[in-house]
C-alpha atoms as a PDB file:
ATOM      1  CA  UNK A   1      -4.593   6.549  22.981  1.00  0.00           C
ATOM      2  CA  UNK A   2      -2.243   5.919  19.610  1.00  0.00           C
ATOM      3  CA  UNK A   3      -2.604   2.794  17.706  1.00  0.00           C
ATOM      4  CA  UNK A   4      -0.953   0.906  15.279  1.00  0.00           C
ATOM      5  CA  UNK A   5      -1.792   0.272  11.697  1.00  0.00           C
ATOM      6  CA  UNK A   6      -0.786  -0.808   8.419  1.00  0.00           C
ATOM      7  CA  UNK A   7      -1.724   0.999   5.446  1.00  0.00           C
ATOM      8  CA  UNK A   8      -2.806  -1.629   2.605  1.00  0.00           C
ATOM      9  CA  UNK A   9      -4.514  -1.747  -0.739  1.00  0.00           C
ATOM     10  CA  UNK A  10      -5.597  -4.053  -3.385  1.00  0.00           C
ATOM     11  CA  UNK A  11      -5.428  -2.580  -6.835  1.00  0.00           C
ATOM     12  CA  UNK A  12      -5.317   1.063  -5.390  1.00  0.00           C
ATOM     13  CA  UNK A  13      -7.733   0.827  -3.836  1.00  0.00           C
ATOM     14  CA  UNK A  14      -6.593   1.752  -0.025  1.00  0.00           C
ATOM     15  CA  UNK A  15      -7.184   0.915   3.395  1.00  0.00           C
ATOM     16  CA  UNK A  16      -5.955   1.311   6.768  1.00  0.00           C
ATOM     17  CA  UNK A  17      -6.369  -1.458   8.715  1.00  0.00           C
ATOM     18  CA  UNK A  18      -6.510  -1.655  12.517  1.00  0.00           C
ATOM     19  CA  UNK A  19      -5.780  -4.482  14.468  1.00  0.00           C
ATOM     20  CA  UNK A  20      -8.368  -5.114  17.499  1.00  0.00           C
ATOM     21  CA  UNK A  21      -8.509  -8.583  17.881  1.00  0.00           C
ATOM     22  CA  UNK A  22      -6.310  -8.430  21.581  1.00  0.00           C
ATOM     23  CA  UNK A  23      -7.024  -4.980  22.791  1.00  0.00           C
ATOM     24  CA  UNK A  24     -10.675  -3.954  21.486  1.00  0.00           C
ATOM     25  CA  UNK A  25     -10.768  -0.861  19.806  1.00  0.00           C
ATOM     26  CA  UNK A  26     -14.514   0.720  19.822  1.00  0.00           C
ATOM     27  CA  UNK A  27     -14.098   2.905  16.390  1.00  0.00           C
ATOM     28  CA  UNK A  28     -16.752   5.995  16.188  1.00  0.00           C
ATOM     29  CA  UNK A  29     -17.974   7.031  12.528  1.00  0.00           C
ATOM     30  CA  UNK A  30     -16.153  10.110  13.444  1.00  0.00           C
ATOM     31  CA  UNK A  31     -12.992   8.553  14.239  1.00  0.00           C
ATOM     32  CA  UNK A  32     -13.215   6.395  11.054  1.00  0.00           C
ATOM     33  CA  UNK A  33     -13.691   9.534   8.666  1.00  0.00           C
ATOM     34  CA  UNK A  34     -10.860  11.388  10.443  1.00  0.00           C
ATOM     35  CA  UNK A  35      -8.435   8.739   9.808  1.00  0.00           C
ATOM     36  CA  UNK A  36     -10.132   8.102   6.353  1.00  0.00           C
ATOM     37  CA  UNK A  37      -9.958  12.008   5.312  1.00  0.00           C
ATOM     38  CA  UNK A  38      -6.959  12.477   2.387  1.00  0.00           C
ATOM     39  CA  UNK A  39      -6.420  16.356   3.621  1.00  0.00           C
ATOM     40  CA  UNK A  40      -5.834  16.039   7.358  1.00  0.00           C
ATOM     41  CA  UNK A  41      -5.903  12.123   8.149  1.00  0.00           C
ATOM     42  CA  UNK A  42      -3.540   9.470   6.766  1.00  0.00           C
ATOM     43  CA  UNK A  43      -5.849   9.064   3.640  1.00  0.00           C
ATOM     44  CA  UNK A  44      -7.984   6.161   2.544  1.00  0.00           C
ATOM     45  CA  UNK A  45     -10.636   4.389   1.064  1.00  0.00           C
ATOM     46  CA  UNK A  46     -11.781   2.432   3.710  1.00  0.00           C
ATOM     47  CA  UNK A  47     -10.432   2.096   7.298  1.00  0.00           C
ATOM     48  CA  UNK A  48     -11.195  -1.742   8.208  1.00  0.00           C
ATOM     49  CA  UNK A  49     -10.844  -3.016  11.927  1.00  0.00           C
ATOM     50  CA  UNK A  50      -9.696  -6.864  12.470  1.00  0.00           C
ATOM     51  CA  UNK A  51     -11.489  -8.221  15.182  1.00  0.00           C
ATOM     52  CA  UNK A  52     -11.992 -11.651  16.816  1.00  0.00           C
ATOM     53  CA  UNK A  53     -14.423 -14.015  14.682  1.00  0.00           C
ATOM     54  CA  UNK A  54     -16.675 -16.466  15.484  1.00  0.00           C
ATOM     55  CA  UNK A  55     -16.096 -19.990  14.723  1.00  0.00           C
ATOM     56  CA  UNK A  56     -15.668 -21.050  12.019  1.00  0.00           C
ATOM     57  CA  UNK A  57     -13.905 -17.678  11.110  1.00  0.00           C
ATOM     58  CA  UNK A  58     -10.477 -16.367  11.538  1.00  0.00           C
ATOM     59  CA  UNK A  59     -11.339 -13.069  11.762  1.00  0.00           C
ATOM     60  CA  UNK A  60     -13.778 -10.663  11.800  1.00  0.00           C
ATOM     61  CA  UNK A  61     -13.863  -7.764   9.492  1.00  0.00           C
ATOM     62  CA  UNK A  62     -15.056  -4.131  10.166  1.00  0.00           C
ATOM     63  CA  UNK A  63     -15.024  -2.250   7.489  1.00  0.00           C
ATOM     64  CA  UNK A  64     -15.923   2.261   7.571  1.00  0.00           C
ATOM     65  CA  UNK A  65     -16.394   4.126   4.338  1.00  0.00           C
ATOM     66  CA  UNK A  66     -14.275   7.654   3.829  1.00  0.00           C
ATOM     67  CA  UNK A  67     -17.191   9.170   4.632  1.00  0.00           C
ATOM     68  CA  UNK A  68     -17.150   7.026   8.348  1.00  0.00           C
ATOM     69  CA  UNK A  69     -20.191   5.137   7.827  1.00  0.00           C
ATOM     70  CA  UNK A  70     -20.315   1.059   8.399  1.00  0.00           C
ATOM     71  CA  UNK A  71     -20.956  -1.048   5.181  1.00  0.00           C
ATOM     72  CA  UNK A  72     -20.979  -4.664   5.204  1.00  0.00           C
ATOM     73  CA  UNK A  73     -18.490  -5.856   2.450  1.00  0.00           C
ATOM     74  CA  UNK A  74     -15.498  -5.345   0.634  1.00  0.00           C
ATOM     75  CA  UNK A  75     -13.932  -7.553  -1.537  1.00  0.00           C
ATOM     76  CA  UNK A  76     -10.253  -6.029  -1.892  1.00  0.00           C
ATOM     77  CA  UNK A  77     -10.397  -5.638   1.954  1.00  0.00           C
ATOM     78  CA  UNK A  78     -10.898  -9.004   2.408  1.00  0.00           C
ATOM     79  CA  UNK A  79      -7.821 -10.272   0.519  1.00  0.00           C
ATOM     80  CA  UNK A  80      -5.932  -7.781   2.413  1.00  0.00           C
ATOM     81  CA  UNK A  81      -7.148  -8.924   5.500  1.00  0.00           C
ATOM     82  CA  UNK A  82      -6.253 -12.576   4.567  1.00  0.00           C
ATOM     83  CA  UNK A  83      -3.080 -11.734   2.796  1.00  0.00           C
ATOM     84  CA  UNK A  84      -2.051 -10.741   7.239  1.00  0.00           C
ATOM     85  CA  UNK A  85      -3.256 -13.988   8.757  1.00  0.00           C
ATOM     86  CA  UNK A  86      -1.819 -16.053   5.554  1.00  0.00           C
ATOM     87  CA  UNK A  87       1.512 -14.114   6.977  1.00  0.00           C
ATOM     88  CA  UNK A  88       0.492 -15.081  10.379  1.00  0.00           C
ATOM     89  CA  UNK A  89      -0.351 -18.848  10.416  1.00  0.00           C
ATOM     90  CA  UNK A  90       1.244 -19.933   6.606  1.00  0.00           C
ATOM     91  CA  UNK A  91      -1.781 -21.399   6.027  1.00  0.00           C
ATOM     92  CA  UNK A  92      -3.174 -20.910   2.162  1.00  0.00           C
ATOM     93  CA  UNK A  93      -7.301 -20.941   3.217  1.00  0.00           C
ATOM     94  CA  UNK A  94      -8.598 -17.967   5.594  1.00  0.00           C
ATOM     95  CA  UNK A  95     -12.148 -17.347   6.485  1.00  0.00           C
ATOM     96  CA  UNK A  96     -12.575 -13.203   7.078  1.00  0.00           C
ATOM     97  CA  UNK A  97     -16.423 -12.947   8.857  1.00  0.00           C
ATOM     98  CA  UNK A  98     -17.999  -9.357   7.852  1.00  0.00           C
ATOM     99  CA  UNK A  99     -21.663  -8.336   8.309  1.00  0.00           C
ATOM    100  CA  UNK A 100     -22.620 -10.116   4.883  1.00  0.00           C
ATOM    101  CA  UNK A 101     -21.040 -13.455   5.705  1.00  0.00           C
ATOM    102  CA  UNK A 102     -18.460 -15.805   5.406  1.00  0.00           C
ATOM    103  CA  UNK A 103     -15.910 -15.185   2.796  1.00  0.00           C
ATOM    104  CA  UNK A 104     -13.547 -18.071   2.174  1.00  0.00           C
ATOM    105  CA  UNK A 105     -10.156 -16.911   0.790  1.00  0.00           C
ATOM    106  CA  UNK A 106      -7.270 -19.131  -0.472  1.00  0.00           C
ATOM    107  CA  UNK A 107      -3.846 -18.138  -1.576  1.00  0.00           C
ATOM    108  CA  UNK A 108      -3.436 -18.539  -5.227  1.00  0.00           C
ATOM    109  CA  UNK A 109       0.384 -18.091  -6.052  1.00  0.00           C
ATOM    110  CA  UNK A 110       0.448 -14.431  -5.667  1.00  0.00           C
ATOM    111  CA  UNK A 111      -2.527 -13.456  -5.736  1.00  0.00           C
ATOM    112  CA  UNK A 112      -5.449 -14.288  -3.572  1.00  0.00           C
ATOM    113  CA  UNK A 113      -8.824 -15.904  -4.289  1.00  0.00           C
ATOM    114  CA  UNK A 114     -12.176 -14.916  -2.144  1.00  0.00           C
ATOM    115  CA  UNK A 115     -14.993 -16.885  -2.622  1.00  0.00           C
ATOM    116  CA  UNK A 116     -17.545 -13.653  -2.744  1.00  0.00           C
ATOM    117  CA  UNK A 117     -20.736 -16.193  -2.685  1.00  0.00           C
ATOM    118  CA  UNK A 118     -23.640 -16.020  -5.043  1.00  0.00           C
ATOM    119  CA  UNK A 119     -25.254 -12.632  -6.729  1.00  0.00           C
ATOM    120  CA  UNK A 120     -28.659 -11.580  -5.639  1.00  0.00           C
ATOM    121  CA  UNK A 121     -31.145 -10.400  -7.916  1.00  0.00           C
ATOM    122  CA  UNK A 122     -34.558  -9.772  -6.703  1.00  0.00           C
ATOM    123  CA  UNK A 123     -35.577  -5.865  -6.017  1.00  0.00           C
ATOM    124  CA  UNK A 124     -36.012  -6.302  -2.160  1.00  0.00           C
ATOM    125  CA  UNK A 125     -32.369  -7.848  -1.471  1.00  0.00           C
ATOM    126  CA  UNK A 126     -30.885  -4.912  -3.370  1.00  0.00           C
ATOM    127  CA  UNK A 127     -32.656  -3.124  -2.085  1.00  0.00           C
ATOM    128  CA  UNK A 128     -34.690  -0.967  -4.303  1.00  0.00           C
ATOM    129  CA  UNK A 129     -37.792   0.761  -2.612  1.00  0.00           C
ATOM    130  CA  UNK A 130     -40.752  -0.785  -5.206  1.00  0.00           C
ATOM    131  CA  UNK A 131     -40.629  -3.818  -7.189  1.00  0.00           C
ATOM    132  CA  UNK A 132     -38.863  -3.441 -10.549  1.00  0.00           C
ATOM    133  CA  UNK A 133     -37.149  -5.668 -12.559  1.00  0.00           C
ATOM    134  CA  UNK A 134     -33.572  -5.227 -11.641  1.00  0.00           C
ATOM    135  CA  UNK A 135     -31.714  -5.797 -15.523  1.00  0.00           C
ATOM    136  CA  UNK A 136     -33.613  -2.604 -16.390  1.00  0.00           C
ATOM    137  CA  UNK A 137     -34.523  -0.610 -13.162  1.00  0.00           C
ATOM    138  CA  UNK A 138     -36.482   3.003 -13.471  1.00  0.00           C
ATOM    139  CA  UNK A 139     -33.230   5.336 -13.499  1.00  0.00           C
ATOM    140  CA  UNK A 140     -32.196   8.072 -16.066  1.00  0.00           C
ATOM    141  CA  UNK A 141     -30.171  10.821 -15.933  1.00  0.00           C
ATOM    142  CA  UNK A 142     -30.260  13.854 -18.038  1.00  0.00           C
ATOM    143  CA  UNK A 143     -32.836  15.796 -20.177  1.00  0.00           C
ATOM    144  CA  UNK A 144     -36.297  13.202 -19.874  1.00  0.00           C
ATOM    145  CA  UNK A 145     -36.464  12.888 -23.706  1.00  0.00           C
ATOM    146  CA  UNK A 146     -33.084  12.672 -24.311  1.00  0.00           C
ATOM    147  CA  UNK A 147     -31.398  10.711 -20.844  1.00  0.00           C
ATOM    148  CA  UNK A 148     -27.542  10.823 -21.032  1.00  0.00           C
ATOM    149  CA  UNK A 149     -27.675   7.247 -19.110  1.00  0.00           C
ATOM    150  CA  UNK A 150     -31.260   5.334 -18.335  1.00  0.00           C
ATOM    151  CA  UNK A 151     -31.819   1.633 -17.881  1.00  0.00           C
ATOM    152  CA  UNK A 152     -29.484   0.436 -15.588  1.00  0.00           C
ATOM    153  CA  UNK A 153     -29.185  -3.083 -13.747  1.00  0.00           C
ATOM    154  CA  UNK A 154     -28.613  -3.853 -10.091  1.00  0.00           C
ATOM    155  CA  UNK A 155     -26.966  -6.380  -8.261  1.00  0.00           C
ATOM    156  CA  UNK A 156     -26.364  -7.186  -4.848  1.00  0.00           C
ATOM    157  CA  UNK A 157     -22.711  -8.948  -3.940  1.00  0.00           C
ATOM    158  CA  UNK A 158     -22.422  -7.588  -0.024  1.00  0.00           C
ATOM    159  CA  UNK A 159     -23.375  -4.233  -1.362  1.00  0.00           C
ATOM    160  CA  UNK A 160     -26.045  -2.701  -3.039  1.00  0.00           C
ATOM    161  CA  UNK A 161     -24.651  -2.020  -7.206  1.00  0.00           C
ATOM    162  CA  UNK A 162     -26.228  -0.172  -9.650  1.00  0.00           C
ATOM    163  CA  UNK A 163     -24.965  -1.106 -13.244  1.00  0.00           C
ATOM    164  CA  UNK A 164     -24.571   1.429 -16.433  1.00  0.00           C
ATOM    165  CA  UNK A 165     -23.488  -0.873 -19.418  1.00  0.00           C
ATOM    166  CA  UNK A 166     -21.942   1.907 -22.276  1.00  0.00           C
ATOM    167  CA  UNK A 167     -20.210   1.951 -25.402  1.00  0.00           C
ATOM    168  CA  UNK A 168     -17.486   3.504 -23.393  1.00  0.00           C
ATOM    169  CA  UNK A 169     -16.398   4.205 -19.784  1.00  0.00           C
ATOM    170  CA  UNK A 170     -14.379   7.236 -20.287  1.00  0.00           C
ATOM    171  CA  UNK A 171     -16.919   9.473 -22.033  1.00  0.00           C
ATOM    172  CA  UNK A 172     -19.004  10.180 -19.086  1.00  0.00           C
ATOM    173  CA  UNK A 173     -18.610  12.514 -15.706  1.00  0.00           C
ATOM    174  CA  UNK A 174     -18.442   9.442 -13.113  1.00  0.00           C
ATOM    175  CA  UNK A 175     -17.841  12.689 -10.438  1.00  0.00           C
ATOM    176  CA  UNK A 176     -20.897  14.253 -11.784  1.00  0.00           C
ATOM    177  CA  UNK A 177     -23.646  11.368 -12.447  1.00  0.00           C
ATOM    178  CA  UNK A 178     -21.869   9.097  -9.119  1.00  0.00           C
ATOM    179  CA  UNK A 179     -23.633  10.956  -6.665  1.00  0.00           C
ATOM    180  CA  UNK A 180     -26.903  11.472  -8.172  1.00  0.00           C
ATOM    181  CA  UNK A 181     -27.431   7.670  -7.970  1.00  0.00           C
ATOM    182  CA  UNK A 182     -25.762   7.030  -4.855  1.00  0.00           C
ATOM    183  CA  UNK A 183     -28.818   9.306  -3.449  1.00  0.00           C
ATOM    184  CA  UNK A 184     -31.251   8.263  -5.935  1.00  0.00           C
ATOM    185  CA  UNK A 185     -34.663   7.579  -3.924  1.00  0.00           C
ATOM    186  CA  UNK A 186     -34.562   4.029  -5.034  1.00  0.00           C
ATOM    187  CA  UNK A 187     -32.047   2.883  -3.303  1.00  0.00           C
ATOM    188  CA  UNK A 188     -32.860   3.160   0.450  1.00  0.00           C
ATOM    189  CA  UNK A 189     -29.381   2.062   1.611  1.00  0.00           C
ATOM    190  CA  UNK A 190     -27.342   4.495  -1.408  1.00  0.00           C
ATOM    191  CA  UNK A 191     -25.761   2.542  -3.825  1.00  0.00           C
ATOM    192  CA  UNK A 192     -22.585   1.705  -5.816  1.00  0.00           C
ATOM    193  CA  UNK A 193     -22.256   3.040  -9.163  1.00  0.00           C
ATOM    194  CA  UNK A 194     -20.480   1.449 -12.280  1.00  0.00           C
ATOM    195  CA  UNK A 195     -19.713   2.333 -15.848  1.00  0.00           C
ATOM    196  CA  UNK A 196     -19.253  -0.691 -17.815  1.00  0.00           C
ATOM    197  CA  UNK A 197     -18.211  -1.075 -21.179  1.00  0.00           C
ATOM    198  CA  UNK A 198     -17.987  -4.815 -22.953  1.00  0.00           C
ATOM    199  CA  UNK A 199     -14.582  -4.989 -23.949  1.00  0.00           C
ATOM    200  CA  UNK A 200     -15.307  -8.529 -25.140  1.00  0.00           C
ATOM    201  CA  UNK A 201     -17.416 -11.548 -23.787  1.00  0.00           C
ATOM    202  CA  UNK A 202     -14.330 -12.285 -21.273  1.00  0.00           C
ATOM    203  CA  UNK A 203     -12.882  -8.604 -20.555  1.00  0.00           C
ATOM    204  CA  UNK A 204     -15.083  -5.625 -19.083  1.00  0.00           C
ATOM    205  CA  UNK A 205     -13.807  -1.851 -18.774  1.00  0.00           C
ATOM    206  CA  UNK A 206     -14.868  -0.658 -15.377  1.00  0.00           C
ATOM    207  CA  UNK A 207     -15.204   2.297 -13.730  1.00  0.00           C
ATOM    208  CA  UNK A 208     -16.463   2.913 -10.126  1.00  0.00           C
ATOM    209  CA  UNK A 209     -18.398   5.256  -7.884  1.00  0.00           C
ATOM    210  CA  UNK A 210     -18.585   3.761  -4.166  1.00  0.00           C
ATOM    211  CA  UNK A 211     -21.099   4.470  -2.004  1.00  0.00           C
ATOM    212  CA  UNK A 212     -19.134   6.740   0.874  1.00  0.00           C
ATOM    213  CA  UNK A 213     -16.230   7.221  -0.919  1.00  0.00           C
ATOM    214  CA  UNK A 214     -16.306   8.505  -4.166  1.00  0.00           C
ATOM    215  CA  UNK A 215     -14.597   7.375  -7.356  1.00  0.00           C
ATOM    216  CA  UNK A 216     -12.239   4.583  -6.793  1.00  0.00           C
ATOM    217  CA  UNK A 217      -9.323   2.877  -7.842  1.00  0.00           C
ATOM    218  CA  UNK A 218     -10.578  -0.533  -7.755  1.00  0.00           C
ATOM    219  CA  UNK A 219     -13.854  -2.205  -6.420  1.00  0.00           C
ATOM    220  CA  UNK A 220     -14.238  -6.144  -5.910  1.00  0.00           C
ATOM    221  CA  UNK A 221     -17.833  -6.037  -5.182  1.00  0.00           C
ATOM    222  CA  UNK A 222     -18.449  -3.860  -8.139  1.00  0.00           C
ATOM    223  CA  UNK A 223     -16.652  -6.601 -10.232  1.00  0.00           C
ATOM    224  CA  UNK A 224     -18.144  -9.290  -9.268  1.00  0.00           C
ATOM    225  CA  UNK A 225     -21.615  -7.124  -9.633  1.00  0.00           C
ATOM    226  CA  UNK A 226     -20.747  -6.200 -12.843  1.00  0.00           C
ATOM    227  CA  UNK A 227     -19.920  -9.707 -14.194  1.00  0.00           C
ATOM    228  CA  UNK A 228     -23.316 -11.333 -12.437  1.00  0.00           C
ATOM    229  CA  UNK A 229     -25.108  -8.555 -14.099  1.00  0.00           C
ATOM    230  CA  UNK A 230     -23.510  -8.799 -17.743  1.00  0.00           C
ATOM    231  CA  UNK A 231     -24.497 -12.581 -17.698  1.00  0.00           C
ATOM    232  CA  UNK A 232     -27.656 -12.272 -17.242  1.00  0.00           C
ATOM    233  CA  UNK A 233     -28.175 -10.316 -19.637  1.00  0.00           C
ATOM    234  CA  UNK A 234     -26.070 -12.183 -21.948  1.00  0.00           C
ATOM    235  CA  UNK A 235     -23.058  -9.785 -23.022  1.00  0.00           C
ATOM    236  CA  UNK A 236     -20.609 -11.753 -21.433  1.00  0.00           C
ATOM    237  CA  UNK A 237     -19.097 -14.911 -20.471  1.00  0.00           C
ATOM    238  CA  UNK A 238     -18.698 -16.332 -16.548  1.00  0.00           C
ATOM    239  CA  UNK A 239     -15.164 -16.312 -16.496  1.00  0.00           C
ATOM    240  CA  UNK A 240     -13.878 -12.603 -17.370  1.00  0.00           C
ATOM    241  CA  UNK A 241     -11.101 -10.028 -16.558  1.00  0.00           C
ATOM    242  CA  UNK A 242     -12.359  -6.746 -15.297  1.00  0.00           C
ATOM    243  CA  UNK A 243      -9.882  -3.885 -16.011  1.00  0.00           C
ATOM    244  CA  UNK A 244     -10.465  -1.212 -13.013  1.00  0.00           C
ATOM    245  CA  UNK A 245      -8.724   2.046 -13.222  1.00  0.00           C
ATOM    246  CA  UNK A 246      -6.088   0.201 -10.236  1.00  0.00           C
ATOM    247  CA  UNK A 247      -5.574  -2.721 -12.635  1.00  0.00           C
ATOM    248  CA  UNK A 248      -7.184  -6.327 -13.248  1.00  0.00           C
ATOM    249  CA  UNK A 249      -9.538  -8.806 -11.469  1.00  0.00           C
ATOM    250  CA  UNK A 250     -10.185 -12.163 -12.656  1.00  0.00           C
ATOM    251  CA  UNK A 251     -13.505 -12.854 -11.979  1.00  0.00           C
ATOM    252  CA  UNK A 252     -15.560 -16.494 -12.337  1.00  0.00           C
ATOM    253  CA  UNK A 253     -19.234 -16.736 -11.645  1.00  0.00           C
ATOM    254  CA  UNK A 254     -19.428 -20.364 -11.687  1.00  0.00           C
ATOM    255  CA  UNK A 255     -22.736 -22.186 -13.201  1.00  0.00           C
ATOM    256  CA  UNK A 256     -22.595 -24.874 -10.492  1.00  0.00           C
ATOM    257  CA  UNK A 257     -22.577 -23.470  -7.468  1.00  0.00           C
ATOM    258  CA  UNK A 258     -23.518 -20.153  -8.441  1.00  0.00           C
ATOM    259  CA  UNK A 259     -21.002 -18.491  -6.675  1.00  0.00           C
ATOM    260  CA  UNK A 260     -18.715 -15.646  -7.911  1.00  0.00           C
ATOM    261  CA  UNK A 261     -14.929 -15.917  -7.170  1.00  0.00           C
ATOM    262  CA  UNK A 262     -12.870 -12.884  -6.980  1.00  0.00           C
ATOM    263  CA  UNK A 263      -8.833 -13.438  -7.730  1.00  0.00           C
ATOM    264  CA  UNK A 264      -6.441 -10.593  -7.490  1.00  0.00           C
ATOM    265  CA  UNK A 265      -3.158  -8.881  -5.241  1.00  0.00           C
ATOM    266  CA  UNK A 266      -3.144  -7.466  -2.085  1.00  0.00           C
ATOM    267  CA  UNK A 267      -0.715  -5.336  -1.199  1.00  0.00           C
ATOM    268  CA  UNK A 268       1.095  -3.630   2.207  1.00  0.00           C
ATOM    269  CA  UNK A 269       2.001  -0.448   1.759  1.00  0.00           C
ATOM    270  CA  UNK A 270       3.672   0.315   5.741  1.00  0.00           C
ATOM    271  CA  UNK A 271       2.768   0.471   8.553  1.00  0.00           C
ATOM    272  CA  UNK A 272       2.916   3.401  11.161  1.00  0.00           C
ATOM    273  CA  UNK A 273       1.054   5.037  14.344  1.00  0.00           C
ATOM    274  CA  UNK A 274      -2.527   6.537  15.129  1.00  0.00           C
ATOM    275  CA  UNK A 275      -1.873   9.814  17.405  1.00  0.00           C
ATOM    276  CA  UNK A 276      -4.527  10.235  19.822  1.00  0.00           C
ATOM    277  CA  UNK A 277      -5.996  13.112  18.347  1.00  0.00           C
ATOM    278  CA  UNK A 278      -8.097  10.994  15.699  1.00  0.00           C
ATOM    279  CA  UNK A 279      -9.994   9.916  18.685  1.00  0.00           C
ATOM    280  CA  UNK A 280     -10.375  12.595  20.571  1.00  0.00           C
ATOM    281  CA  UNK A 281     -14.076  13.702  21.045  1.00  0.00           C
ATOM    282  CA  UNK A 282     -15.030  11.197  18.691  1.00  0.00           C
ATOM    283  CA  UNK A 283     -17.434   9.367  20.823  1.00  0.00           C
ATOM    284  CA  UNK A 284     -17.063   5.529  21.762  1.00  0.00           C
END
């Protein structure tokens, strides 16, 4: 079995995307982390699988970590995925269904707007494994009397986010202190992890440890997150530019409707074949 697919990112962050909406296409989390794998596979952040939605939805959105597992959103995915059906139909609204919801994207000029729906808060729809409140949780790193990071919040936008604010984003070993909170007991499904330094009350440095993946380019969840998280805890304002190592999202959590919207590019890098040794003894 080969199969086509076009190799996409938004912001450098990087996907290979997989087209299953005529002939299904059963992906393994074997499969997914071959294809994913930057040494011996084409090389990728995520690999995301378009499949048939349900109404009201255009499409349905799959989306495998590098690591193969299934997470349930991804916000530069899902203007990637709607920048193909804008191609498709010319229309300017697209509705991409993933295992966290609807997401409503429109076309914005050149860039794309998704409607990434409100922020969640309490410590069970993180989740965390005991009650806590989630603008400080219980997390430090480093010597106990002297923690090089401590005090983190977390957010939930589709994925679980855990939240460093800092004085800045570049003085700390992301590669180092990533996975030690990614595991961290209290987060029963792993989580995201950001360094965030307040620019000023309408720009946010960010820097991003994904769950599965590693240190990315760019992270819309994590930007959104970030933002929700910064407001509440009053450093900065609802409408603000977070600057990702990939570049720039503009990012409004509005005050009536609650709802965070995520504007930025997608982008289509080429497109090219799957030889059928990525599946082979990969499982259904």
């Amino acid at each position: 079995m080969s199969v086509t697919f076009k190799k996409m990112n938004g912001l450098g962050n990087d996907f290979v995307v997989i087209d299953a909406r005529t002939d299904k296409i059963v992906l393994s989390e074997t499969a997914a982390a071959r294809i994913a794998d930057r040494k011996s596979g084409v090389g990728c952040d995520q690999v995301i699988v378009m499949e048939k939605g349900e109404a009201p939805a255009d499409v349905f959105m799959r989306i495998y970590n590098q690591d193969g597992g299934e997470v349930a959103a991804c916000g530069n995915a899902a203007r990637c995925i709607a920048y193909l059906v804008f191609n498709e139909t010319n229309a300017d609204k697209v509705i991409v269904e993933t295992k966290a919801g609807l997401l409503r994207c429109t076309a914005t000029g050149p860039d794309i707007t998704v409607d990434m729906g409100p922020p969640k808060f309490n410590w069970q729809d993180i989740p965390l494994t005991e009650r806590m409140d989630t603008r400080f949780v219980d997390v430090k790193l480093g010597p106990i009397d002297n923690p090089v990071l401590m005090g983190p919040s977390t957010v939930n936008v589709g994925n679980p986010h855990c939240i460093f604010f800092v004085d800045d984003a570049s003085a700390y070993d992301l590669e180092k202190f990533g996975p030690m909170v990614e595991f961290h007991p209290l987060f029963p499904e792993r989580a995201n992890v950001s360094l965030a330094q307040i620019v000023a009350p309408d720009a946010i440095r960010l820097r991003v440890w994904e769950r599965g993946v590693g240190i990315t380019k760019a992270c819309g969840t994590a930007a959104c997150a970030v933002v929700a998280a910064a407001v509440r805890l009053g450093r900065a304002e609802r409408q603000v530019s977070v600057m990702l190592d990939g570049g720039s999202l503009s990012i409004d959590w509005r005050e009536n409707n609650d709802r965070i919207y995520m504007t930025g590019p997608a982008t289509l890098d080429y497109e090219d074949i799957l030889e059928a040794s990525y599946f082979e003894g990969a499982g259904p």
